[in-house]
PDB file of N, CA and C in Angstrom:
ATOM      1  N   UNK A   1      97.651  80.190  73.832  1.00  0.00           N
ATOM      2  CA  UNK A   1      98.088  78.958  74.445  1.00  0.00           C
ATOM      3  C   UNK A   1      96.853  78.090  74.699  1.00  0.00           C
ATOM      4  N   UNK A   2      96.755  76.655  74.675  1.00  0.00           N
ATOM      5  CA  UNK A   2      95.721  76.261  74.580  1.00  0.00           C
ATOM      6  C   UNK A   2      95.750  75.369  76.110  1.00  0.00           C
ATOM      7  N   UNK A   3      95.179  74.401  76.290  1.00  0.00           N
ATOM      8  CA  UNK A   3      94.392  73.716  77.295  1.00  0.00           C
ATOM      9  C   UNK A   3      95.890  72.561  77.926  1.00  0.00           C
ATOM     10  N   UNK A   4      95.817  72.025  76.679  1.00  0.00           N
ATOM     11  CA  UNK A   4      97.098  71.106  77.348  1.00  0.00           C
ATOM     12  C   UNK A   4      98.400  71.589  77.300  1.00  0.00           C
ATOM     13  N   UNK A   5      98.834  73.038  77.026  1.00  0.00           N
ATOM     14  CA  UNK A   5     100.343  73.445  77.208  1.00  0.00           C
ATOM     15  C   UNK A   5     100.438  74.144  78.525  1.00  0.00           C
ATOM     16  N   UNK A   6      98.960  74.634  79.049  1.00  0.00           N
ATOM     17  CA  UNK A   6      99.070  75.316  80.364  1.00  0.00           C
ATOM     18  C   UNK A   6      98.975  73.571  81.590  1.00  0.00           C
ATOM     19  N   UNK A   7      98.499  72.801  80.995  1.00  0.00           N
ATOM     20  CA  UNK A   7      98.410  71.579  81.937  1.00  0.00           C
ATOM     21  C   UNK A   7      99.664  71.219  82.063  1.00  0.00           C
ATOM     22  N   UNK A   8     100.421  71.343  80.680  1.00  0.00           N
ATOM     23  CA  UNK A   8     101.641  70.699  80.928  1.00  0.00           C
ATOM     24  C   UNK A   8     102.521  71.485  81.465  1.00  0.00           C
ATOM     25  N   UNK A   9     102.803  72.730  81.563  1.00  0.00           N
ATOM     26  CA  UNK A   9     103.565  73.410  82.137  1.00  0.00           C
ATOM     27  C   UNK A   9     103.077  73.402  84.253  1.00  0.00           C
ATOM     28  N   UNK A  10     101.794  73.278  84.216  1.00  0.00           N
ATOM     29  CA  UNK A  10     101.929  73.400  85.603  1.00  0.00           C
ATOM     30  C   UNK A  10     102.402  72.071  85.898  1.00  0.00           C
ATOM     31  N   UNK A  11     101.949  70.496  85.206  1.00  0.00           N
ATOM     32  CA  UNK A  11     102.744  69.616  85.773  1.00  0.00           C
ATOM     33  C   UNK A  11     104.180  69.750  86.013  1.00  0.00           C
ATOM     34  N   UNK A  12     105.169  70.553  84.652  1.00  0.00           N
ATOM     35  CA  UNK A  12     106.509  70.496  84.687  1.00  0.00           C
ATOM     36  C   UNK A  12     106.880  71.705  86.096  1.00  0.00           C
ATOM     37  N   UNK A  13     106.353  72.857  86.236  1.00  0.00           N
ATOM     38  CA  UNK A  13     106.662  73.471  87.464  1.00  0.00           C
ATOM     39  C   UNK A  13     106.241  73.004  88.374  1.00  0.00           C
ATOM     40  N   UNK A  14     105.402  72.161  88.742  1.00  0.00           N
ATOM     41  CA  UNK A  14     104.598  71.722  89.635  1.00  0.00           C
ATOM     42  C   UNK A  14     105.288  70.458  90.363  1.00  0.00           C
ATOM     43  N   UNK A  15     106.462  70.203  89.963  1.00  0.00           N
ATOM     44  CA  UNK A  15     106.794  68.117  89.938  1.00  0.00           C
ATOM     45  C   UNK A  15     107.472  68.503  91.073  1.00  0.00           C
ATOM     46  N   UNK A  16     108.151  69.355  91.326  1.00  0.00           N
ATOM     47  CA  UNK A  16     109.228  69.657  92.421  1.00  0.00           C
ATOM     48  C   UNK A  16     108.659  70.407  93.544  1.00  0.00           C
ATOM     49  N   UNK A  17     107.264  70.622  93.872  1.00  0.00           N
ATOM     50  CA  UNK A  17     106.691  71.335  94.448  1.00  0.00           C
ATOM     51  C   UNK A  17     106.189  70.134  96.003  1.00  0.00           C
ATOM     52  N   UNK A  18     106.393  70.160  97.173  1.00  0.00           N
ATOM     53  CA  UNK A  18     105.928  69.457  98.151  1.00  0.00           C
ATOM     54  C   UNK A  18     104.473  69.583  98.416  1.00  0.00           C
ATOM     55  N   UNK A  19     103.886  70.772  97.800  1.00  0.00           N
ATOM     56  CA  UNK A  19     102.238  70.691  98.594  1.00  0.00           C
ATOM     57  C   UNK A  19     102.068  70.299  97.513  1.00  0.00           C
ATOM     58  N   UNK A  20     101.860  70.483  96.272  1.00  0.00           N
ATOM     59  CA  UNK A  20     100.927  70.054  95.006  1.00  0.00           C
ATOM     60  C   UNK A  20     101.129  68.575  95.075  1.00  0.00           C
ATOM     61  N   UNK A  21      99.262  68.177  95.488  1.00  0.00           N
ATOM     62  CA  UNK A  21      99.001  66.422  95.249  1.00  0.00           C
ATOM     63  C   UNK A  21      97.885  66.702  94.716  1.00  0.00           C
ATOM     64  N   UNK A  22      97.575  65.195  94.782  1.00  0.00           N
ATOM     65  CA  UNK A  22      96.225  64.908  93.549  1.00  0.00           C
ATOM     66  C   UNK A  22      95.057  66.350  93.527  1.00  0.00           C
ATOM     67  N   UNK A  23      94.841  67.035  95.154  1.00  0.00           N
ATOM     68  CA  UNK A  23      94.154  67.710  94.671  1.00  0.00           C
ATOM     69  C   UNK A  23      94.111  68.831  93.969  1.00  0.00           C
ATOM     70  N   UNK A  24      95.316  68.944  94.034  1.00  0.00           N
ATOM     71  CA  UNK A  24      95.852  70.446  93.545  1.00  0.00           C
ATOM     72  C   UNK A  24      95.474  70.085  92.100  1.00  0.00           C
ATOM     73  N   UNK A  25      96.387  69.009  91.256  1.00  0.00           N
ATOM     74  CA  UNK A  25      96.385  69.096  89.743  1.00  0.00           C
ATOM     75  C   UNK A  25      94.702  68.598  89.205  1.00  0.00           C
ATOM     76  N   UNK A  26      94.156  68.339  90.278  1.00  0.00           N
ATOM     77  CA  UNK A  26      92.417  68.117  90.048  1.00  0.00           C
ATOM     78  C   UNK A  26      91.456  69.304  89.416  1.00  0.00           C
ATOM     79  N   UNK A  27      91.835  70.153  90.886  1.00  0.00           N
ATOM     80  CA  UNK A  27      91.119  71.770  90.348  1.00  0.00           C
ATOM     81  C   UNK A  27      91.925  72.156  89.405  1.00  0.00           C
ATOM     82  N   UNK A  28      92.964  72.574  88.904  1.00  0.00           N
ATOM     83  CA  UNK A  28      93.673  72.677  88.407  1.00  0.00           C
ATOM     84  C   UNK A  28      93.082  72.814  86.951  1.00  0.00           C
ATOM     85  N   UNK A  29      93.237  71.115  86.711  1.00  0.00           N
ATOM     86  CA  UNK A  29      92.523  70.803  85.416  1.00  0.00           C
ATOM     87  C   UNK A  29      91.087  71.327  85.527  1.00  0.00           C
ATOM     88  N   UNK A  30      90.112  71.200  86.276  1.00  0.00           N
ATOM     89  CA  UNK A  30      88.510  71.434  86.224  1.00  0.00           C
ATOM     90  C   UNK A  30      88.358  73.228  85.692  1.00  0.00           C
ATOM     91  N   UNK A  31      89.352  73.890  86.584  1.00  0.00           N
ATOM     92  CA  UNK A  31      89.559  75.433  85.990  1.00  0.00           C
ATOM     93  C   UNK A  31      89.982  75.167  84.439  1.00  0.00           C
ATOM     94  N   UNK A  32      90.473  75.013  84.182  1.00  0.00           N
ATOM     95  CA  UNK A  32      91.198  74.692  82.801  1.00  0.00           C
ATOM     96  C   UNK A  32      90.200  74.268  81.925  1.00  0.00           C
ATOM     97  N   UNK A  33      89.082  73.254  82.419  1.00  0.00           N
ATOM     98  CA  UNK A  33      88.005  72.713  81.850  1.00  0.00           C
ATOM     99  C   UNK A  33      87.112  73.978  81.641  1.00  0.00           C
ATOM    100  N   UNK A  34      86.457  74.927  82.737  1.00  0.00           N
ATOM    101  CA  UNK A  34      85.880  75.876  82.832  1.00  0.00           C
ATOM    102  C   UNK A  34      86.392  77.002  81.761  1.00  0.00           C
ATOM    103  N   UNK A  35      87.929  77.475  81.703  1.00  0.00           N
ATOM    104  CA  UNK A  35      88.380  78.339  80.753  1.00  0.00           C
ATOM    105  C   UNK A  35      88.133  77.895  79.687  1.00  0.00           C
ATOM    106  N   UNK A  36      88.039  76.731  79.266  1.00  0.00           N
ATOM    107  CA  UNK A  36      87.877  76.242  77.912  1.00  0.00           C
ATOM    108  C   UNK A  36      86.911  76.642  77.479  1.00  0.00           C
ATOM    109  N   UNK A  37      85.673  75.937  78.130  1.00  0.00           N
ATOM    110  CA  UNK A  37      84.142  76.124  78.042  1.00  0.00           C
ATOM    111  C   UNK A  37      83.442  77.791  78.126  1.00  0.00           C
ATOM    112  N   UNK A  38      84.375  78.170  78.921  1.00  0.00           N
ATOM    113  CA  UNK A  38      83.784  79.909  78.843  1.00  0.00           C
ATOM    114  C   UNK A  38      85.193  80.969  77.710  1.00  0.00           C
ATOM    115  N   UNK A  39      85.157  80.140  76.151  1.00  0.00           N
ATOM    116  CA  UNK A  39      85.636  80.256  75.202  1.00  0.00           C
ATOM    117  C   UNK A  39      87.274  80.964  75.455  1.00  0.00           C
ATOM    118  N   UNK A  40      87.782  80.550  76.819  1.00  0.00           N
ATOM    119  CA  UNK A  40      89.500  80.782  76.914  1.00  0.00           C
ATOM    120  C   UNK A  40      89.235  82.605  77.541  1.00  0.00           C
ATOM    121  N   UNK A  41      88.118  82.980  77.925  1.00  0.00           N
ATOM    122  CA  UNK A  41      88.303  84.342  78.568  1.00  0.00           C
ATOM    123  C   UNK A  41      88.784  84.071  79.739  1.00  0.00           C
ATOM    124  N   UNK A  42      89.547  85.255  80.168  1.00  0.00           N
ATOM    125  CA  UNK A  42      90.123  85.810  81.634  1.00  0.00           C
ATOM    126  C   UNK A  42      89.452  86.685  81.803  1.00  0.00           C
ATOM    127  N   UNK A  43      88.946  86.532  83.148  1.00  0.00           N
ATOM    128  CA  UNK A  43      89.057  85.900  84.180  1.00  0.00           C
ATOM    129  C   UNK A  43      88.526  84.656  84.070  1.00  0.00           C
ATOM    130  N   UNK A  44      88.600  83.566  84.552  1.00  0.00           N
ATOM    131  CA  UNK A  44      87.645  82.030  84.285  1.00  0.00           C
ATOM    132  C   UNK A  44      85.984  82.504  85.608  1.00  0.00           C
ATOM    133  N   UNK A  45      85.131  82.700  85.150  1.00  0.00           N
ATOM    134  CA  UNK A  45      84.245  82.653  86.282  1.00  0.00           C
ATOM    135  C   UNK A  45      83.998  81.559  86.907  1.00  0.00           C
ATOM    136  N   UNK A  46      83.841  80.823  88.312  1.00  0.00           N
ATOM    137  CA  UNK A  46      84.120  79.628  88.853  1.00  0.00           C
ATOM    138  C   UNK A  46      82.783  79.985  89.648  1.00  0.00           C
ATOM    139  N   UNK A  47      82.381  78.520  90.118  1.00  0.00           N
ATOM    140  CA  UNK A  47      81.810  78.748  90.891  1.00  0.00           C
ATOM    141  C   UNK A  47      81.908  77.077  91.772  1.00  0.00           C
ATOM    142  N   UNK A  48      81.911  77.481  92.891  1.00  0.00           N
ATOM    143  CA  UNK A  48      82.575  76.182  94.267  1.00  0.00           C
ATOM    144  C   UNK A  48      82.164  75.145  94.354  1.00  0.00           C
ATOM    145  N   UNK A  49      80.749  75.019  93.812  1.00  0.00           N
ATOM    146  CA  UNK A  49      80.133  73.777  94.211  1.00  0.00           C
ATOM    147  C   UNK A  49      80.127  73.393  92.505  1.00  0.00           C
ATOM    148  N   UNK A  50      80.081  73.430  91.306  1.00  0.00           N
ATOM    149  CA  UNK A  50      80.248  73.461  90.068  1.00  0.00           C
ATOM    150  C   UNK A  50      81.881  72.706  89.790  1.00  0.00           C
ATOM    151  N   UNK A  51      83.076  73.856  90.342  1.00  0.00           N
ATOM    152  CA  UNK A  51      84.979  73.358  90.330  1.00  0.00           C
ATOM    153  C   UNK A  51      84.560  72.175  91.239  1.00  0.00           C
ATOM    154  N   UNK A  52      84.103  71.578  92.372  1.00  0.00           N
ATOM    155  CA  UNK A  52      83.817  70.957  93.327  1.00  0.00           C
ATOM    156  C   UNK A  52      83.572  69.684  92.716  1.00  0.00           C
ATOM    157  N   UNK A  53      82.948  69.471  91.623  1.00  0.00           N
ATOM    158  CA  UNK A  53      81.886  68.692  90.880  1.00  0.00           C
ATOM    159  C   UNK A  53      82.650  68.445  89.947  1.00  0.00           C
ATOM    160  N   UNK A  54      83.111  68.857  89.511  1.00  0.00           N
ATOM    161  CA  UNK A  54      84.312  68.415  87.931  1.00  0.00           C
ATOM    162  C   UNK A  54      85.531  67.832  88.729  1.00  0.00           C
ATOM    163  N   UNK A  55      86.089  68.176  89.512  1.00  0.00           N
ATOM    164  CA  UNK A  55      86.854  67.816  89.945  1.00  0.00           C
ATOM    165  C   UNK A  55      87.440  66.275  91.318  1.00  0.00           C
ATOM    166  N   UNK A  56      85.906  66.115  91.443  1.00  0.00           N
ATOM    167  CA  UNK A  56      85.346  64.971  92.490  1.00  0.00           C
ATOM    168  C   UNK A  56      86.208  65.668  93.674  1.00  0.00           C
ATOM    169  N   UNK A  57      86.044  66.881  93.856  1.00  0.00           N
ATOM    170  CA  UNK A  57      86.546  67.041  95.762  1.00  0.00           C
ATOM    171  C   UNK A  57      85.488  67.393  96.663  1.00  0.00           C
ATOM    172  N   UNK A  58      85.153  66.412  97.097  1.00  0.00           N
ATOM    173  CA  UNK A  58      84.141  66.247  98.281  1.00  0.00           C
ATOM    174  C   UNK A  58      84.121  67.242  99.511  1.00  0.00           C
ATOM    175  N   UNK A  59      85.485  68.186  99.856  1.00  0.00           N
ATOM    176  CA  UNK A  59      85.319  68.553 101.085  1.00  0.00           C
ATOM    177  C   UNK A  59      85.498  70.026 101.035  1.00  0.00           C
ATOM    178  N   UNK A  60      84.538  70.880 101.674  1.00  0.00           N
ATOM    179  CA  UNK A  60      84.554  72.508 101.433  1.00  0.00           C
ATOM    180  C   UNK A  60      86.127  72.744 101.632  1.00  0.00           C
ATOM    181  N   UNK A  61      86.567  72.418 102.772  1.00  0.00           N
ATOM    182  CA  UNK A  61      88.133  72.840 103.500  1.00  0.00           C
ATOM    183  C   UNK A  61      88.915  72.385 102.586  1.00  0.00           C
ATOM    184  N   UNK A  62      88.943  71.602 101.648  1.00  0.00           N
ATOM    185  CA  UNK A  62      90.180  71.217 101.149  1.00  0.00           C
ATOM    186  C   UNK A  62      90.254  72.129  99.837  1.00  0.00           C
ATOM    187  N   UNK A  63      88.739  71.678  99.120  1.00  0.00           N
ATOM    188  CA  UNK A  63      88.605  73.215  98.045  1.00  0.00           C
ATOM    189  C   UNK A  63      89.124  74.087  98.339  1.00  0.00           C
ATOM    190  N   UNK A  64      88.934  74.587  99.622  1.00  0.00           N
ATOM    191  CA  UNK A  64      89.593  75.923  99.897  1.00  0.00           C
ATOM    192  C   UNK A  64      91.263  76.521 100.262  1.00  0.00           C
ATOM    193  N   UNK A  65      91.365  75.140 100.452  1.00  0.00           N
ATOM    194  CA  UNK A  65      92.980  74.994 100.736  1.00  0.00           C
ATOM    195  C   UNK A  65      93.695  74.855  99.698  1.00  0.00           C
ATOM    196  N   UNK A  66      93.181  74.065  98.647  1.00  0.00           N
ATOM    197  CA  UNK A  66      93.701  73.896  97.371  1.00  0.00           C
ATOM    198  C   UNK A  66      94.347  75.207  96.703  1.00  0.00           C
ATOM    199  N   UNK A  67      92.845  76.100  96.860  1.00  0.00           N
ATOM    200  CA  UNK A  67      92.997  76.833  95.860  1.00  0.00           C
ATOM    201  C   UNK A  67      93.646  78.097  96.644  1.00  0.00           C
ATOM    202  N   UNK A  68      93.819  77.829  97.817  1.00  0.00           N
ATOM    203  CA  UNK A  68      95.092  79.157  98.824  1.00  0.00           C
ATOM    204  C   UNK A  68      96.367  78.453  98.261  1.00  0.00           C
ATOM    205  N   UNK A  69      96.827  77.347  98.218  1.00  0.00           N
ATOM    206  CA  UNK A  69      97.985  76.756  97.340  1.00  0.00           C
ATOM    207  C   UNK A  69      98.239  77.071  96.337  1.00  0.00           C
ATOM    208  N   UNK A  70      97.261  77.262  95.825  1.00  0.00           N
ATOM    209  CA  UNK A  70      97.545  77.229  94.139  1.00  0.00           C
ATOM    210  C   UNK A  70      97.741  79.105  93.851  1.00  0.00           C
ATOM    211  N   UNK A  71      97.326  79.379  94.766  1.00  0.00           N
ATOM    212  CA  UNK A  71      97.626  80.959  94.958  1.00  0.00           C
ATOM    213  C   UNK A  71      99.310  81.304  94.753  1.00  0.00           C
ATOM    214  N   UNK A  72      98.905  81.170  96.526  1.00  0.00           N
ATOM    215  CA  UNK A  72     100.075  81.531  96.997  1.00  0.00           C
ATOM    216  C   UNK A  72     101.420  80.481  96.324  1.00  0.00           C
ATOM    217  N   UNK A  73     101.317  79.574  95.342  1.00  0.00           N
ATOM    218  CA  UNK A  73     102.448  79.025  94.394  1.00  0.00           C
ATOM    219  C   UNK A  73     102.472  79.786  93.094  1.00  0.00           C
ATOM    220  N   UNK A  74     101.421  81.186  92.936  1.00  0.00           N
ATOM    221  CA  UNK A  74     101.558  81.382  91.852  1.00  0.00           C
ATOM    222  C   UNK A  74     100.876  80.836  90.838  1.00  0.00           C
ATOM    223  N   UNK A  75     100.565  79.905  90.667  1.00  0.00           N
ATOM    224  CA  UNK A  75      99.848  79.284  89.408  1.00  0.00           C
ATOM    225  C   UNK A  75      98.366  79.793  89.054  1.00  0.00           C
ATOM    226  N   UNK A  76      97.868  80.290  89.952  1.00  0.00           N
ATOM    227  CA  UNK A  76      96.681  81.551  89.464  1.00  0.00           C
ATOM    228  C   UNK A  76      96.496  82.678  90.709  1.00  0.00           C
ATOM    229  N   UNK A  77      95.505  83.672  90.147  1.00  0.00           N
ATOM    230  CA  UNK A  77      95.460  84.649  91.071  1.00  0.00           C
ATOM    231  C   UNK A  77      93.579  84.379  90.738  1.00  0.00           C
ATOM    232  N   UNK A  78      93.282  84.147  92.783  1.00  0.00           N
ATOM    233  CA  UNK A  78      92.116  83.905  92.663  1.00  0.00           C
ATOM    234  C   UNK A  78      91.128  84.760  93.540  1.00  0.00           C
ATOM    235  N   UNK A  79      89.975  85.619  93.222  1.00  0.00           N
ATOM    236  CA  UNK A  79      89.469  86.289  93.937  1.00  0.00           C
ATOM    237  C   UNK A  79      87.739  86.302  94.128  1.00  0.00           C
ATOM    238  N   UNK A  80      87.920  85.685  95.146  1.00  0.00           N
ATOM    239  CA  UNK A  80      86.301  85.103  95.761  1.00  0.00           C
ATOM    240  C   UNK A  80      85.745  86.186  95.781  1.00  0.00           C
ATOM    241  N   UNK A  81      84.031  85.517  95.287  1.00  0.00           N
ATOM    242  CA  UNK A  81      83.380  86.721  94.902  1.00  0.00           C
ATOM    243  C   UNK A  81      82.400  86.806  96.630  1.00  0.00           C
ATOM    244  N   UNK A  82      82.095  85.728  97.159  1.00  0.00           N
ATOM    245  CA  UNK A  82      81.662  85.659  98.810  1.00  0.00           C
ATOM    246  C   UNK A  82      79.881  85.945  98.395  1.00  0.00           C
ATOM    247  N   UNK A  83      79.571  85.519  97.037  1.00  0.00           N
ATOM    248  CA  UNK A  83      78.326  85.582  96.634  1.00  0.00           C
ATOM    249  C   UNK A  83      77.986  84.685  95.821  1.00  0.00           C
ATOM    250  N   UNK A  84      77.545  83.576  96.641  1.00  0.00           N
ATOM    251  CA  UNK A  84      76.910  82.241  95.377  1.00  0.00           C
ATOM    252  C   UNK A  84      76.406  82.614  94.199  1.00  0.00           C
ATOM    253  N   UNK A  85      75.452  83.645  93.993  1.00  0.00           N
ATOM    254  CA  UNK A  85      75.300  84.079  92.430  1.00  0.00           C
ATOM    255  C   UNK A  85      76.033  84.950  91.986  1.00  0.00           C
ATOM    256  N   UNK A  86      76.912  85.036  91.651  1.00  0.00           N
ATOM    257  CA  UNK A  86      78.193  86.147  90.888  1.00  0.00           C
ATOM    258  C   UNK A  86      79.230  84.926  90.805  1.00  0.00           C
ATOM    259  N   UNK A  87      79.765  84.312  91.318  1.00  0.00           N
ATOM    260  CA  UNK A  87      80.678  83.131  91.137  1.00  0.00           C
ATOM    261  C   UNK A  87      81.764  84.551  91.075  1.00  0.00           C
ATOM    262  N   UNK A  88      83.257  83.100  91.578  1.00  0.00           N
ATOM    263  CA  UNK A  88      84.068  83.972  91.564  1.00  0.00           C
ATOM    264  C   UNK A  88      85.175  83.945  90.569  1.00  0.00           C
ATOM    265  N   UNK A  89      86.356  84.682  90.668  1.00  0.00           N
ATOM    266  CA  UNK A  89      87.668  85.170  89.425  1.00  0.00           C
ATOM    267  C   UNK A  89      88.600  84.280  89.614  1.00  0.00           C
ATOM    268  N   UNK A  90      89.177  84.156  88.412  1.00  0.00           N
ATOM    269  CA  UNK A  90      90.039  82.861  88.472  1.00  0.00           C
ATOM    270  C   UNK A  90      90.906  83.273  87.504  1.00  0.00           C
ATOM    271  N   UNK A  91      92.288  83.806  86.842  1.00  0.00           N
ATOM    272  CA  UNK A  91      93.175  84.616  86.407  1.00  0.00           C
ATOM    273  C   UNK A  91      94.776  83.048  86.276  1.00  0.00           C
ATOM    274  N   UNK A  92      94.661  82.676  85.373  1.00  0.00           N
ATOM    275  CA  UNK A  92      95.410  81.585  84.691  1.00  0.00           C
ATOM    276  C   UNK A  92      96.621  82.145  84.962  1.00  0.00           C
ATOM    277  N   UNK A  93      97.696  81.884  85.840  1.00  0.00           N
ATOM    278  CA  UNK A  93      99.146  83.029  85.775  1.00  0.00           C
ATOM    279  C   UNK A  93     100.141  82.343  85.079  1.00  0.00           C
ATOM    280  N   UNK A  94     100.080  80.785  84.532  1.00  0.00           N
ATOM    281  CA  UNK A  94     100.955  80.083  84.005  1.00  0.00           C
ATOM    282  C   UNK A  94     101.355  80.534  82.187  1.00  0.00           C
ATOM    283  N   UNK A  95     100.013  81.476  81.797  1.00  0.00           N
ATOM    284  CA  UNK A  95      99.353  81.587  80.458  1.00  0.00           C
ATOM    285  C   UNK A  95     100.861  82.582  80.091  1.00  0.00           C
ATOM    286  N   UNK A  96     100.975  83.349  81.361  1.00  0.00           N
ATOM    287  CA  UNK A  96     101.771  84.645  80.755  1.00  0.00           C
ATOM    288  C   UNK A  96     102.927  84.236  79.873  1.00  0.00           C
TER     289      UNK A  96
END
């Protein structure tokens, strides 16, 4: 599956969803950008201030909220590595 069928599917599950706003489909895409670039492997390795930067979200708390949303909706399974050099796991769940 490539780059824009997983974009388009989280927009189409995503339209009826009350928390998903701009920032959600922001990181969203920037992960998506990252899977691309690290040749479509799973896990996506991320790292906060890097997704932060592709994505223009300025604020630690909201990064972090985003991506507890984007969890807990299912649309990935994400597991902080709590070590600026190791970056953390990022597991595409829309791909399946």
């Amino acid at each position: 599956m490539d780059g824009i069928e997983l974009l388009y599917r989280f927009m189409e599950t995503s339209s009826h969803s009350p928390v998903i706003g701009p920032p959600h489909i922001a990181i969203y895409a920037a992960i998506l950008k990252c899977w691309r670039d690290q040749n479509k492997e799973c896990p996506v390795i991320i790292y906060g201030h890097s997704l932060m930067e592709i994505a223009r979200i300025h604020g630690r708390a909201t990064y972090h909220r985003v991506l507890r949303d984007l969890q807990a909706d299912g649309y990935i399974d994400y597991e902080p590595s709590h070590d600026a050099r190791k970056g953390s796991k990022i597991r595409l769940r829309l791909s399946d």
